[in-house]
PDB file of N, CA and C in Angstrom:
ATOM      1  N   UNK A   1      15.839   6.661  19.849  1.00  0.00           N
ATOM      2  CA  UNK A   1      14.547   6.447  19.262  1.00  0.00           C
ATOM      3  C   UNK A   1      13.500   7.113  20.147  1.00  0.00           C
ATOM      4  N   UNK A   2      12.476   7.810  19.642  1.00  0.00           N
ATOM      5  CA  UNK A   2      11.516   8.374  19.999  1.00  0.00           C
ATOM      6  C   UNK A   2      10.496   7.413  20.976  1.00  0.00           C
ATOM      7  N   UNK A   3       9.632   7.942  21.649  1.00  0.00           N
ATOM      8  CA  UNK A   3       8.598   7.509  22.455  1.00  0.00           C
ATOM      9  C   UNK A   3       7.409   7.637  21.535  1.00  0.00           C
ATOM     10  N   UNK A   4       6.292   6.669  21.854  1.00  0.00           N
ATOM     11  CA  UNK A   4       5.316   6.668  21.195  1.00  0.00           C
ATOM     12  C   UNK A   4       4.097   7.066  22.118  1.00  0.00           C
ATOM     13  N   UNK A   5       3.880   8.510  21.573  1.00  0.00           N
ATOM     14  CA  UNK A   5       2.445   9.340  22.431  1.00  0.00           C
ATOM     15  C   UNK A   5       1.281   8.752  22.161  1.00  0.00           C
ATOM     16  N   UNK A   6       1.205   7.866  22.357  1.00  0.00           N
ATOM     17  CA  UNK A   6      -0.525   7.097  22.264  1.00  0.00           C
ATOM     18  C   UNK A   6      -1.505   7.826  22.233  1.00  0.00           C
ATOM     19  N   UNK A   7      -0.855   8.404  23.565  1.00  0.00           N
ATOM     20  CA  UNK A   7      -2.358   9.530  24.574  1.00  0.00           C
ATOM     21  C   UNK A   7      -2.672  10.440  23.452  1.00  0.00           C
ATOM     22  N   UNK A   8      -2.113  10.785  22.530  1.00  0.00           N
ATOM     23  CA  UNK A   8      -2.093  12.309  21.012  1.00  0.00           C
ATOM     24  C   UNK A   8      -3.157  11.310  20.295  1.00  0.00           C
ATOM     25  N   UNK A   9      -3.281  10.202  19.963  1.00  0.00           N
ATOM     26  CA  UNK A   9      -4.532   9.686  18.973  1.00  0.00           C
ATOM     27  C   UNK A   9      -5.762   9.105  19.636  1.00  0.00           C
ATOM     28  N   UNK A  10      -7.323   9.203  19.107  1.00  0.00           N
ATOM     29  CA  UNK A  10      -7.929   9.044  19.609  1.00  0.00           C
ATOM     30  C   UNK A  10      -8.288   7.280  20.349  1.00  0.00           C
ATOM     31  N   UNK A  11      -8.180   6.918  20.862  1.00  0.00           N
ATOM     32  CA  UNK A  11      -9.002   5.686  21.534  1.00  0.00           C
ATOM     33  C   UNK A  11      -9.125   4.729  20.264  1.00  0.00           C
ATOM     34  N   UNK A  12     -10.263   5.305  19.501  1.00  0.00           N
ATOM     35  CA  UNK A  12     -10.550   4.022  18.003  1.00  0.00           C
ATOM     36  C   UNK A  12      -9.062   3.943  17.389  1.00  0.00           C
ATOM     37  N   UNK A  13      -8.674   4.946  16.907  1.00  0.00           N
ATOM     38  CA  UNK A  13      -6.840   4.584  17.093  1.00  0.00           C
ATOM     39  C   UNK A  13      -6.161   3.879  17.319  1.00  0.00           C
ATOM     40  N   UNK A  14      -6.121   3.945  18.853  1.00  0.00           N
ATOM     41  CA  UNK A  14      -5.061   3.029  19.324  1.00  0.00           C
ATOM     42  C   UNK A  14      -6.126   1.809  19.550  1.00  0.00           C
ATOM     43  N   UNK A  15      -6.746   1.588  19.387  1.00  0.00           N
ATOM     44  CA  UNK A  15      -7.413   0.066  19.470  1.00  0.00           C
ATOM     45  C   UNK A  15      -7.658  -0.729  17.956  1.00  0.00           C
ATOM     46  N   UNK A  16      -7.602   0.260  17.086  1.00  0.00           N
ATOM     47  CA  UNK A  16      -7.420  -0.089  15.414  1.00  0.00           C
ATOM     48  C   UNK A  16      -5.786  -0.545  15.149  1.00  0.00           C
ATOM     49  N   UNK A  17      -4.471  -0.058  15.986  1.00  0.00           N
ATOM     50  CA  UNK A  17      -3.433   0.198  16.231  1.00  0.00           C
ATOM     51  C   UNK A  17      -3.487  -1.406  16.922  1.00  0.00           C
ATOM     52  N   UNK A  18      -3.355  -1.689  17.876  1.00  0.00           N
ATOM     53  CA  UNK A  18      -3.239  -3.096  18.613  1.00  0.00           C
ATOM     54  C   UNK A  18      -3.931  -4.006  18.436  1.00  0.00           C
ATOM     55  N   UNK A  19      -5.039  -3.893  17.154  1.00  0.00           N
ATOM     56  CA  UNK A  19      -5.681  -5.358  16.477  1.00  0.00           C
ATOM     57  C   UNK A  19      -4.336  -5.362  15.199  1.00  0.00           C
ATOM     58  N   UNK A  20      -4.134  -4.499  14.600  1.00  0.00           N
ATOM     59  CA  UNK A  20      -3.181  -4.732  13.681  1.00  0.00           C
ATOM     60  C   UNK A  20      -1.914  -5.359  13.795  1.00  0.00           C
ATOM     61  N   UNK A  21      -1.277  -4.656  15.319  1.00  0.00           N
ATOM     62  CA  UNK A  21      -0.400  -5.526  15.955  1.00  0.00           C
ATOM     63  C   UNK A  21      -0.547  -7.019  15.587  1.00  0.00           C
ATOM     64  N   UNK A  22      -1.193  -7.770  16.031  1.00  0.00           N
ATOM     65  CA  UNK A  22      -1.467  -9.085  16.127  1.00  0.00           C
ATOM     66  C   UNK A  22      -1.068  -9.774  14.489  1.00  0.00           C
ATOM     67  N   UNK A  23      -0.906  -8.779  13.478  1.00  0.00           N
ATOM     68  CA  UNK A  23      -1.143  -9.405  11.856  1.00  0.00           C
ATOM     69  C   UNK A  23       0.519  -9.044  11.408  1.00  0.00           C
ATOM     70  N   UNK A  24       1.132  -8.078  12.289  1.00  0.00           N
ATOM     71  CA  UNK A  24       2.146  -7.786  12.145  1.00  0.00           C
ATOM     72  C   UNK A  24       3.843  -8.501  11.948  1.00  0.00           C
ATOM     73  N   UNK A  25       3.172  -9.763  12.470  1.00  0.00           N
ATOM     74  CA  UNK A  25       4.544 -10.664  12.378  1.00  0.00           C
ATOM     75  C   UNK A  25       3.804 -12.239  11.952  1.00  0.00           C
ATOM     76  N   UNK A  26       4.611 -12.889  10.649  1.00  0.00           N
ATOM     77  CA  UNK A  26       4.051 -14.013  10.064  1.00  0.00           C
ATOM     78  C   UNK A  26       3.650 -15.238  11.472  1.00  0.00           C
ATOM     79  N   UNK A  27       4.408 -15.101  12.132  1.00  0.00           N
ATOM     80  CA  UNK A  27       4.232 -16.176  13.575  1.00  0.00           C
ATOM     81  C   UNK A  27       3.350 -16.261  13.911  1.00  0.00           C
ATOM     82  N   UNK A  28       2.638 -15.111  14.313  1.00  0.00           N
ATOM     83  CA  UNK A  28       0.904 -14.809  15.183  1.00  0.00           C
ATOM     84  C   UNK A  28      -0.023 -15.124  13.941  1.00  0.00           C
ATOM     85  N   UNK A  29       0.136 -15.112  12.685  1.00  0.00           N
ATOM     86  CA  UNK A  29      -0.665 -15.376  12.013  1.00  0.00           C
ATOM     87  C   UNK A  29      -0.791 -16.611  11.396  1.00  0.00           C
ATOM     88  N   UNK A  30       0.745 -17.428  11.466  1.00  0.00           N
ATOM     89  CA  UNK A  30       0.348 -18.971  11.519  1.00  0.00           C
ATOM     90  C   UNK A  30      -0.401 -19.499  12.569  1.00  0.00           C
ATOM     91  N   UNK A  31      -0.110 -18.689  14.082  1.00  0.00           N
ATOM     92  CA  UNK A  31      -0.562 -19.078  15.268  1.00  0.00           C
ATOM     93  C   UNK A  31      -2.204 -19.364  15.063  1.00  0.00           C
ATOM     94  N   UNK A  32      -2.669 -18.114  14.503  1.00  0.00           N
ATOM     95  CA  UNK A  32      -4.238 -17.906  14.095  1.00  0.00           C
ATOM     96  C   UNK A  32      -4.784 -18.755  13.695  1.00  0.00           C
ATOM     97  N   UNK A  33      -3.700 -18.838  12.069  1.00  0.00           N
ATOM     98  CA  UNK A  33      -4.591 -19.348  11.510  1.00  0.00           C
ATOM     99  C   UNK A  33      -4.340 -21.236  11.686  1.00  0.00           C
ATOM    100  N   UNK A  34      -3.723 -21.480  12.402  1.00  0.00           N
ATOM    101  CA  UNK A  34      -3.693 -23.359  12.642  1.00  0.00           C
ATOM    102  C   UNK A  34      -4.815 -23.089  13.934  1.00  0.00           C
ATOM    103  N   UNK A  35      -4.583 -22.530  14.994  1.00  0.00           N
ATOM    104  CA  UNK A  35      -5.744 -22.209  15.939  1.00  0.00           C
ATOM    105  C   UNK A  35      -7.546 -22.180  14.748  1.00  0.00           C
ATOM    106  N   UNK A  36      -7.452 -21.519  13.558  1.00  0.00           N
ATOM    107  CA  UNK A  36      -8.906 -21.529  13.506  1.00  0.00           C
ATOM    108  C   UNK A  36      -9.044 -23.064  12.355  1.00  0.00           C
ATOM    109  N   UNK A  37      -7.791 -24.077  11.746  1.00  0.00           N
ATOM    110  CA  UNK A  37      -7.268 -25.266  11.552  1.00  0.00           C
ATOM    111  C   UNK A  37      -8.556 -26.287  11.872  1.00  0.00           C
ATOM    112  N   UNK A  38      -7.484 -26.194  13.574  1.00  0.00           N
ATOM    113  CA  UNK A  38      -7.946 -27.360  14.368  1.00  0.00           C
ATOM    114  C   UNK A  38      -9.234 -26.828  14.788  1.00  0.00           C
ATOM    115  N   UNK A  39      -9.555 -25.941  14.967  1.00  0.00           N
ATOM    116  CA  UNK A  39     -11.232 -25.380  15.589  1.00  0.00           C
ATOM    117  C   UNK A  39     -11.489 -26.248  16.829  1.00  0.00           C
ATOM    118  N   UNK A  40      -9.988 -25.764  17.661  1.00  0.00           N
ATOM    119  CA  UNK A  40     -10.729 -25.949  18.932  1.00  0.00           C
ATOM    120  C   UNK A  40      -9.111 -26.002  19.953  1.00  0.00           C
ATOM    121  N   UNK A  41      -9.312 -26.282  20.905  1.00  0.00           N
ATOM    122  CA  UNK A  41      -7.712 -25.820  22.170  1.00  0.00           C
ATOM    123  C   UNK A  41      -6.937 -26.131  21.638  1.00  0.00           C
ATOM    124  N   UNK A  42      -5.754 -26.044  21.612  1.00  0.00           N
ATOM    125  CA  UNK A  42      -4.443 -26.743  21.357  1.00  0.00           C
ATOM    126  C   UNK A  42      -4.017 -26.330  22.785  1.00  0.00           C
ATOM    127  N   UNK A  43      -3.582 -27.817  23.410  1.00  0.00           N
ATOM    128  CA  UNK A  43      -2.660 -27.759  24.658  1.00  0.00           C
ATOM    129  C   UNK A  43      -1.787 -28.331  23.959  1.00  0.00           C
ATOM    130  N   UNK A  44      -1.247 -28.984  23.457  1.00  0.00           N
ATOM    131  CA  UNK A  44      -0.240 -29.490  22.410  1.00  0.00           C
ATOM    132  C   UNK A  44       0.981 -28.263  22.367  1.00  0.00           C
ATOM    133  N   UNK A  45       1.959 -28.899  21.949  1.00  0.00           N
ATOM    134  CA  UNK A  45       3.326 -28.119  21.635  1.00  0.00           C
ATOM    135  C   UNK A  45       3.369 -27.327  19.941  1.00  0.00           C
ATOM    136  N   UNK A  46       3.262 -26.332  19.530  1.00  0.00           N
ATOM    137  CA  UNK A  46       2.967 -25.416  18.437  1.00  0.00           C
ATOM    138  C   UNK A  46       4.532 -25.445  17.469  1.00  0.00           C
ATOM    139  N   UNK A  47       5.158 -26.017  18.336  1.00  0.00           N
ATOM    140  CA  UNK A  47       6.689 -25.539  17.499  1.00  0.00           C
ATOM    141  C   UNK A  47       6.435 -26.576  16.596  1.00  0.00           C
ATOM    142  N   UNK A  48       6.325 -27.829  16.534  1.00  0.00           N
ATOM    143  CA  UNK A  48       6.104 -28.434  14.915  1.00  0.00           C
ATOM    144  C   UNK A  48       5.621 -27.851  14.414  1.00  0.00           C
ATOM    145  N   UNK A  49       4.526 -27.578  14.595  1.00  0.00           N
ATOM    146  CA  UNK A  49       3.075 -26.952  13.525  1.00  0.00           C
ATOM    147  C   UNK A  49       3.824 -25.419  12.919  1.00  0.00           C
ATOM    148  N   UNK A  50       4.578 -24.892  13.759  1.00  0.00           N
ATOM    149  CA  UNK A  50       4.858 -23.432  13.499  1.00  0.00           C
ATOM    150  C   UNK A  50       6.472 -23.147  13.080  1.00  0.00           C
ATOM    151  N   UNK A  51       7.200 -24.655  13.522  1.00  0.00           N
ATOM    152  CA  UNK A  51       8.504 -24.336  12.982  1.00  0.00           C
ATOM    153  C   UNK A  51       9.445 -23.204  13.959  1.00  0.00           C
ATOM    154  N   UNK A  52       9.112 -22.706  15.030  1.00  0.00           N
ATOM    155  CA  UNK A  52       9.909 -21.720  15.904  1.00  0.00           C
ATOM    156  C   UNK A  52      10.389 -22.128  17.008  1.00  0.00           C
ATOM    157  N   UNK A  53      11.188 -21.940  17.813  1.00  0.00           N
ATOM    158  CA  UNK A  53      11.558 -22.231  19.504  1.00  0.00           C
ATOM    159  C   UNK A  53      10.578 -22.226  20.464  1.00  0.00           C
ATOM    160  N   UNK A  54      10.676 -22.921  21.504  1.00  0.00           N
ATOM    161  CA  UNK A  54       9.137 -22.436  22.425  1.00  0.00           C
ATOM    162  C   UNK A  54       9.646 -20.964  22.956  1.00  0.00           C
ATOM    163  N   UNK A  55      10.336 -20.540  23.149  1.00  0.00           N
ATOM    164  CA  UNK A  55      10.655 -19.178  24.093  1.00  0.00           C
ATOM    165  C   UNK A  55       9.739 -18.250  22.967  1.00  0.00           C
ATOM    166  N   UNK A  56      10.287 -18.463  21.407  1.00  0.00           N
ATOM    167  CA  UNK A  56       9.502 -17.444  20.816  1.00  0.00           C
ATOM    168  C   UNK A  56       8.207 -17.562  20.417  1.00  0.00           C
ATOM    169  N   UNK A  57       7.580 -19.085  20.093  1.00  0.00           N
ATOM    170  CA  UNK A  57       6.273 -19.526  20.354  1.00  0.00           C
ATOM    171  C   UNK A  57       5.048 -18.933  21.321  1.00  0.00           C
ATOM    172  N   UNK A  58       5.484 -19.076  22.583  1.00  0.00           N
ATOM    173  CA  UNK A  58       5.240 -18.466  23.907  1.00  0.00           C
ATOM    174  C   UNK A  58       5.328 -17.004  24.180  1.00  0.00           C
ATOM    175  N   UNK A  59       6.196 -15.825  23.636  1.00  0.00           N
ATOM    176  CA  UNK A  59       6.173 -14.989  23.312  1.00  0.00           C
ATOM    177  C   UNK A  59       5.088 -13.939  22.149  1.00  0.00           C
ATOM    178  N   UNK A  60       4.677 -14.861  21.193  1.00  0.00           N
ATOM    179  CA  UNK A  60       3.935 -14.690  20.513  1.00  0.00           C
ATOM    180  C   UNK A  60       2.308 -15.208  20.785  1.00  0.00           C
ATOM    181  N   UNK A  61       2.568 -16.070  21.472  1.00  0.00           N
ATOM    182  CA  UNK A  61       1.133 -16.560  22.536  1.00  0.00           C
ATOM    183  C   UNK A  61       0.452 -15.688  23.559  1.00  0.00           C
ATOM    184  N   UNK A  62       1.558 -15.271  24.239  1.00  0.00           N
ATOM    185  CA  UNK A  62       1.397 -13.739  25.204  1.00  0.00           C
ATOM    186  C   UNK A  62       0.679 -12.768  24.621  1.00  0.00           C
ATOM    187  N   UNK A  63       1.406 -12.651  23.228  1.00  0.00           N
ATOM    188  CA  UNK A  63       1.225 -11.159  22.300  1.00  0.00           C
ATOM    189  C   UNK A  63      -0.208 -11.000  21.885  1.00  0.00           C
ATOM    190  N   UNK A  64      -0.968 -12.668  21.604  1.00  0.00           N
ATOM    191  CA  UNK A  64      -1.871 -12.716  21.005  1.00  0.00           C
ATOM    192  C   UNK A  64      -2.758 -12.986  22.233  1.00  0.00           C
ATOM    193  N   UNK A  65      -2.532 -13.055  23.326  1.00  0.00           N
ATOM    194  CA  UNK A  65      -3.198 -13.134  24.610  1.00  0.00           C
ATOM    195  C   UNK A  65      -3.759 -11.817  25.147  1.00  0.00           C
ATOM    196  N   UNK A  66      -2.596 -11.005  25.201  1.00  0.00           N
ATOM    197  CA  UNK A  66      -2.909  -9.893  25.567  1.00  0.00           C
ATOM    198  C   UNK A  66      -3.888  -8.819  24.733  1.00  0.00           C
ATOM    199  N   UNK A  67      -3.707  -8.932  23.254  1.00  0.00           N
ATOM    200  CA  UNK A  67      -4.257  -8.470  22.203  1.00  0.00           C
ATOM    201  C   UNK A  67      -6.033  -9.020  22.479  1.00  0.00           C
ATOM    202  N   UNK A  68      -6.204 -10.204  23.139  1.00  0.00           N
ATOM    203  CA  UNK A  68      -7.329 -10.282  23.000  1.00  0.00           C
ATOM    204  C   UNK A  68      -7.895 -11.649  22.367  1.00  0.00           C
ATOM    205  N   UNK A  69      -6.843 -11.831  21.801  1.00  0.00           N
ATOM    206  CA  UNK A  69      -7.251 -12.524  20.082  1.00  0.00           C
ATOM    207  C   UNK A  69      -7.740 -13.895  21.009  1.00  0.00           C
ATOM    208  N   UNK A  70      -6.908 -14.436  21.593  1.00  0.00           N
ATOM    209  CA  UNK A  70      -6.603 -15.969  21.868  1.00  0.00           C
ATOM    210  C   UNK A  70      -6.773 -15.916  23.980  1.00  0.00           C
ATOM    211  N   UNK A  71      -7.669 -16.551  23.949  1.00  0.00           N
ATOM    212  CA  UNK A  71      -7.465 -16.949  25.247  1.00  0.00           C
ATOM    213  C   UNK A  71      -6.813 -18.447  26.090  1.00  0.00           C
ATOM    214  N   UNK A  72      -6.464 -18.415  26.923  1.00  0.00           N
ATOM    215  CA  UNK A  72      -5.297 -19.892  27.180  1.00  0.00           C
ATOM    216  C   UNK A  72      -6.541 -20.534  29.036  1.00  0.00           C
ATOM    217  N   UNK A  73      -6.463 -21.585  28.600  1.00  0.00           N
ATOM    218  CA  UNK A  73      -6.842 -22.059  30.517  1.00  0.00           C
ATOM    219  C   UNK A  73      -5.487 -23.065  30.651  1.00  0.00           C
ATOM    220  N   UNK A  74      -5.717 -23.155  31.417  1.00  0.00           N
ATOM    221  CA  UNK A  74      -4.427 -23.961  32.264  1.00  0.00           C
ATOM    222  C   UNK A  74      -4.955 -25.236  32.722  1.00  0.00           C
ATOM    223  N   UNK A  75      -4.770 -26.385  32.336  1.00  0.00           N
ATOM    224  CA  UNK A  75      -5.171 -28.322  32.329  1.00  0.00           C
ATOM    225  C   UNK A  75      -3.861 -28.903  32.860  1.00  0.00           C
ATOM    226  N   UNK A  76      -3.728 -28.748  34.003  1.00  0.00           N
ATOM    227  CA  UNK A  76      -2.859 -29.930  34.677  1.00  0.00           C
ATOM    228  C   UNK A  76      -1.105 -28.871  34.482  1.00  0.00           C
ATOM    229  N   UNK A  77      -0.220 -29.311  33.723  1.00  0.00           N
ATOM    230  CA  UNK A  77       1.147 -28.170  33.755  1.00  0.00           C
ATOM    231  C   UNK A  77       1.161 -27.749  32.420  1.00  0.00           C
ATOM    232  N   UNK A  78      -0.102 -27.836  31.463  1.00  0.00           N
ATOM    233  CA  UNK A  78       0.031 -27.156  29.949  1.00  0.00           C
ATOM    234  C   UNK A  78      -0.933 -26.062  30.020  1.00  0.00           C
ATOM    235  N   UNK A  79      -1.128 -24.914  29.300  1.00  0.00           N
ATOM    236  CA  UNK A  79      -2.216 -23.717  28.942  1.00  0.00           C
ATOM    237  C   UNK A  79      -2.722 -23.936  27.492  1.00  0.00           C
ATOM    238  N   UNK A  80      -3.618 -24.195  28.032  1.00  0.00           N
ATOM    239  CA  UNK A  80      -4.717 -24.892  26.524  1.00  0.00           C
ATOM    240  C   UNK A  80      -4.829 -23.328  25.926  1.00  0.00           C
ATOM    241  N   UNK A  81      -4.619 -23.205  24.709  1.00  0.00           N
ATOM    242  CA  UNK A  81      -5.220 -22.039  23.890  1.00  0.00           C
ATOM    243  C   UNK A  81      -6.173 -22.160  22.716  1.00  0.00           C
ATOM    244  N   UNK A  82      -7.054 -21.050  22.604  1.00  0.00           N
ATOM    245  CA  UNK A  82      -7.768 -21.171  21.490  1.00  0.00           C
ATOM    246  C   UNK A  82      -8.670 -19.516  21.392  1.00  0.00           C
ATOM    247  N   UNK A  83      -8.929 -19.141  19.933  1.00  0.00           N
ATOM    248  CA  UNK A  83      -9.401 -17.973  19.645  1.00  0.00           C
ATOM    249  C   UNK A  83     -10.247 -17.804  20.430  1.00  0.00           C
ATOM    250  N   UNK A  84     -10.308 -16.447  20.912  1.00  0.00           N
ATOM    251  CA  UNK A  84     -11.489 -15.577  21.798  1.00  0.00           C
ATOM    252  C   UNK A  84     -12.274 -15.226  21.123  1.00  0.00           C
ATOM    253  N   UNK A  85     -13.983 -15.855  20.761  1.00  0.00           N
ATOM    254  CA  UNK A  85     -14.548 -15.761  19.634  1.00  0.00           C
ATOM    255  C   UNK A  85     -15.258 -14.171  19.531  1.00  0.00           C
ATOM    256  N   UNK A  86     -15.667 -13.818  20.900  1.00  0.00           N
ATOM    257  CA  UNK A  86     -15.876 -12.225  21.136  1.00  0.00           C
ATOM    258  C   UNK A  86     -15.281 -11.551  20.468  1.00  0.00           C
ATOM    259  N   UNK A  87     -13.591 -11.512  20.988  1.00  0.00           N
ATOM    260  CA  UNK A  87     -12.814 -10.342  20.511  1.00  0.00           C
ATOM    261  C   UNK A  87     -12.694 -10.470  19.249  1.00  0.00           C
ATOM    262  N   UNK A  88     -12.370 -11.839  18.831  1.00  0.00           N
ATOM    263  CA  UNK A  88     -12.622 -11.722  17.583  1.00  0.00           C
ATOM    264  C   UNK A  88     -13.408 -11.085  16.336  1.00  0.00           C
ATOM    265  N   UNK A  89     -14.440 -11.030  16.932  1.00  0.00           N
ATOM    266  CA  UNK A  89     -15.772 -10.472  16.444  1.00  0.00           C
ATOM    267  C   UNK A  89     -15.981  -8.613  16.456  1.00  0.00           C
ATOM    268  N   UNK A  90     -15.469  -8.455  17.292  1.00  0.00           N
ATOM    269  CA  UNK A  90     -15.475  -7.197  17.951  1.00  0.00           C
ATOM    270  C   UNK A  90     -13.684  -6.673  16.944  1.00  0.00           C
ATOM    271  N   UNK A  91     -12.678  -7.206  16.782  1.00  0.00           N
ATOM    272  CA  UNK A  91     -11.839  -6.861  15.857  1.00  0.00           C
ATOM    273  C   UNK A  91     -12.144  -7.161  14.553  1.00  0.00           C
ATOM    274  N   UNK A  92     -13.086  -7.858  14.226  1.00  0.00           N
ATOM    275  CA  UNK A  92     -13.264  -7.964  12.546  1.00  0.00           C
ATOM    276  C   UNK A  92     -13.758  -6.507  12.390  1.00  0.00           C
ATOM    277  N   UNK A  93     -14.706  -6.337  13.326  1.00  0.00           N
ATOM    278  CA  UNK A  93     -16.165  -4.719  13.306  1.00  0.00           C
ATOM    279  C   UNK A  93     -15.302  -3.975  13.171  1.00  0.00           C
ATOM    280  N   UNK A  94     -14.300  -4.105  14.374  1.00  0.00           N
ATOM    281  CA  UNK A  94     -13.134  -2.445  14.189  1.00  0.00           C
ATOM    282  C   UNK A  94     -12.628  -2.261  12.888  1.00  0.00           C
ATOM    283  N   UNK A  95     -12.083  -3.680  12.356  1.00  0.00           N
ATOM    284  CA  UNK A  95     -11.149  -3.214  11.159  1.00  0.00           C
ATOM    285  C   UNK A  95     -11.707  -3.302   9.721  1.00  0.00           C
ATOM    286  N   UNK A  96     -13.334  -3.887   9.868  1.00  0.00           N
ATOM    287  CA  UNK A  96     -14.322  -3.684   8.497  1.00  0.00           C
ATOM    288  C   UNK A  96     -14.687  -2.066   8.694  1.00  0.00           C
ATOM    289  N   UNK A  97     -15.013  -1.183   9.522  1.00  0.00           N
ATOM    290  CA  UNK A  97     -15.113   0.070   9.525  1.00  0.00           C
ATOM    291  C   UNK A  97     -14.372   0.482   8.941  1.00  0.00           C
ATOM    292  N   UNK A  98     -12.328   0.244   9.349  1.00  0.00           N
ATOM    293  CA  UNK A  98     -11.351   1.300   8.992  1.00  0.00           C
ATOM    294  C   UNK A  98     -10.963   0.902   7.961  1.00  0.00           C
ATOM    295  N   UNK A  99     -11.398   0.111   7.194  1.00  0.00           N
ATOM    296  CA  UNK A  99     -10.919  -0.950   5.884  1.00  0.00           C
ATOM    297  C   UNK A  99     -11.978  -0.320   4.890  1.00  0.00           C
ATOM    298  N   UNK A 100     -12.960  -0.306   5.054  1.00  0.00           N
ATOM    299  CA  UNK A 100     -13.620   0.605   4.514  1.00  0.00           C
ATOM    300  C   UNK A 100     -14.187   1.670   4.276  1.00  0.00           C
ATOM    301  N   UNK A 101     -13.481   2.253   4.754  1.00  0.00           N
ATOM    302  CA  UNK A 101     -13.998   3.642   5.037  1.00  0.00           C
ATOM    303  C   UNK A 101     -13.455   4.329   3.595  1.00  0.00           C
ATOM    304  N   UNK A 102     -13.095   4.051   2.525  1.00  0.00           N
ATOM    305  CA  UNK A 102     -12.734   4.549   0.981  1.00  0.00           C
ATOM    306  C   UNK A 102     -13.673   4.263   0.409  1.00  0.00           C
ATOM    307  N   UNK A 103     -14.815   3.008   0.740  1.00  0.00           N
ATOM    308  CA  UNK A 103     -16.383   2.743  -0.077  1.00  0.00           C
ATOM    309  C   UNK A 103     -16.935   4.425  -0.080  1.00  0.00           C
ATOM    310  N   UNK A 104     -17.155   5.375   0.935  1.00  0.00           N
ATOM    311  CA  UNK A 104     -17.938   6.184   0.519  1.00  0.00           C
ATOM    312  C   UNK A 104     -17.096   7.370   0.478  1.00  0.00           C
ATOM    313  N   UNK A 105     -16.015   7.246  -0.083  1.00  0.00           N
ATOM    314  CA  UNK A 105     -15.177   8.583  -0.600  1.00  0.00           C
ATOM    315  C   UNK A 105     -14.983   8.293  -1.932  1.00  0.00           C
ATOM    316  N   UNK A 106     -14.577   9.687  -2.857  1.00  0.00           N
ATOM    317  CA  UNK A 106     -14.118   9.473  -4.322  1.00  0.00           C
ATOM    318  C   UNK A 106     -12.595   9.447  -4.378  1.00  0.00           C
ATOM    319  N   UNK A 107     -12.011   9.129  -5.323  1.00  0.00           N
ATOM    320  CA  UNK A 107     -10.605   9.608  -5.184  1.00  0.00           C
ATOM    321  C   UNK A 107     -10.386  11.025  -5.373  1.00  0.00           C
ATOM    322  N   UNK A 108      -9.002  11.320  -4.788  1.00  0.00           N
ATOM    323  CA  UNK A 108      -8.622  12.462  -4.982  1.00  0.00           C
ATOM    324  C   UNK A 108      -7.563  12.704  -6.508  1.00  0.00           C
ATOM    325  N   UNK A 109      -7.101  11.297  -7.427  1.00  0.00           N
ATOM    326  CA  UNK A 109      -6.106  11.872  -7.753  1.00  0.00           C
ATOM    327  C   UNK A 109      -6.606  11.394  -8.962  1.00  0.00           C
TER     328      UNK A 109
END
């Protein structure tokens, strides 16, 4: 399998590219959307609510950590999580631009 040249697309690209990530697997998007649910931390255990293992729970917590989406603090031996309302904000902007960007074109076919 091939390598993926990032560095070949521009910047808005690959940052339009790794908000999408996050929508890419049903898990992160139950994760989301019970995170915007409760409207507010969950230090609580997600595998009821989400139905998965913690290894892959936690895996998908990372994913959405790193992405931006969700930030975690740490309360005693649990990591409280809850949406990063910034990035959030700042990924709706990215992907209402590239989502619409067919409003001011005609079709071609």
């Amino acid at each position: 399998m091939g390598l993926v040249k990032t560095e070949i697309f521009t910047d808005k690209q690959n940052e339009i590219a790794r908000f999408a990530k996050a929508f890419a697997h049903p898990a992160r998007v139950a994760i989301l959307q019970y995170l915007y649910k409760i409207n507010s931390c969950v230090c609580g255990d997600l595998v009821n609510e989400i139905g998965l293992a913690q290894p892959t729970i936690s895996q998908h917590l990372k994913e959405l950590k790193n992405l931006g989406l969700i930030k975690g603090s740490i309360e005693g031996t649990s990591v409280c999580y809850c949406i990063d309302s910034e990035n959030w904000s700042k990924m709706k902007q990215v992907m209402a631009v590239f989502l619409d960007q067919d409003l001011s074109q005609k079709t071609c076919c």
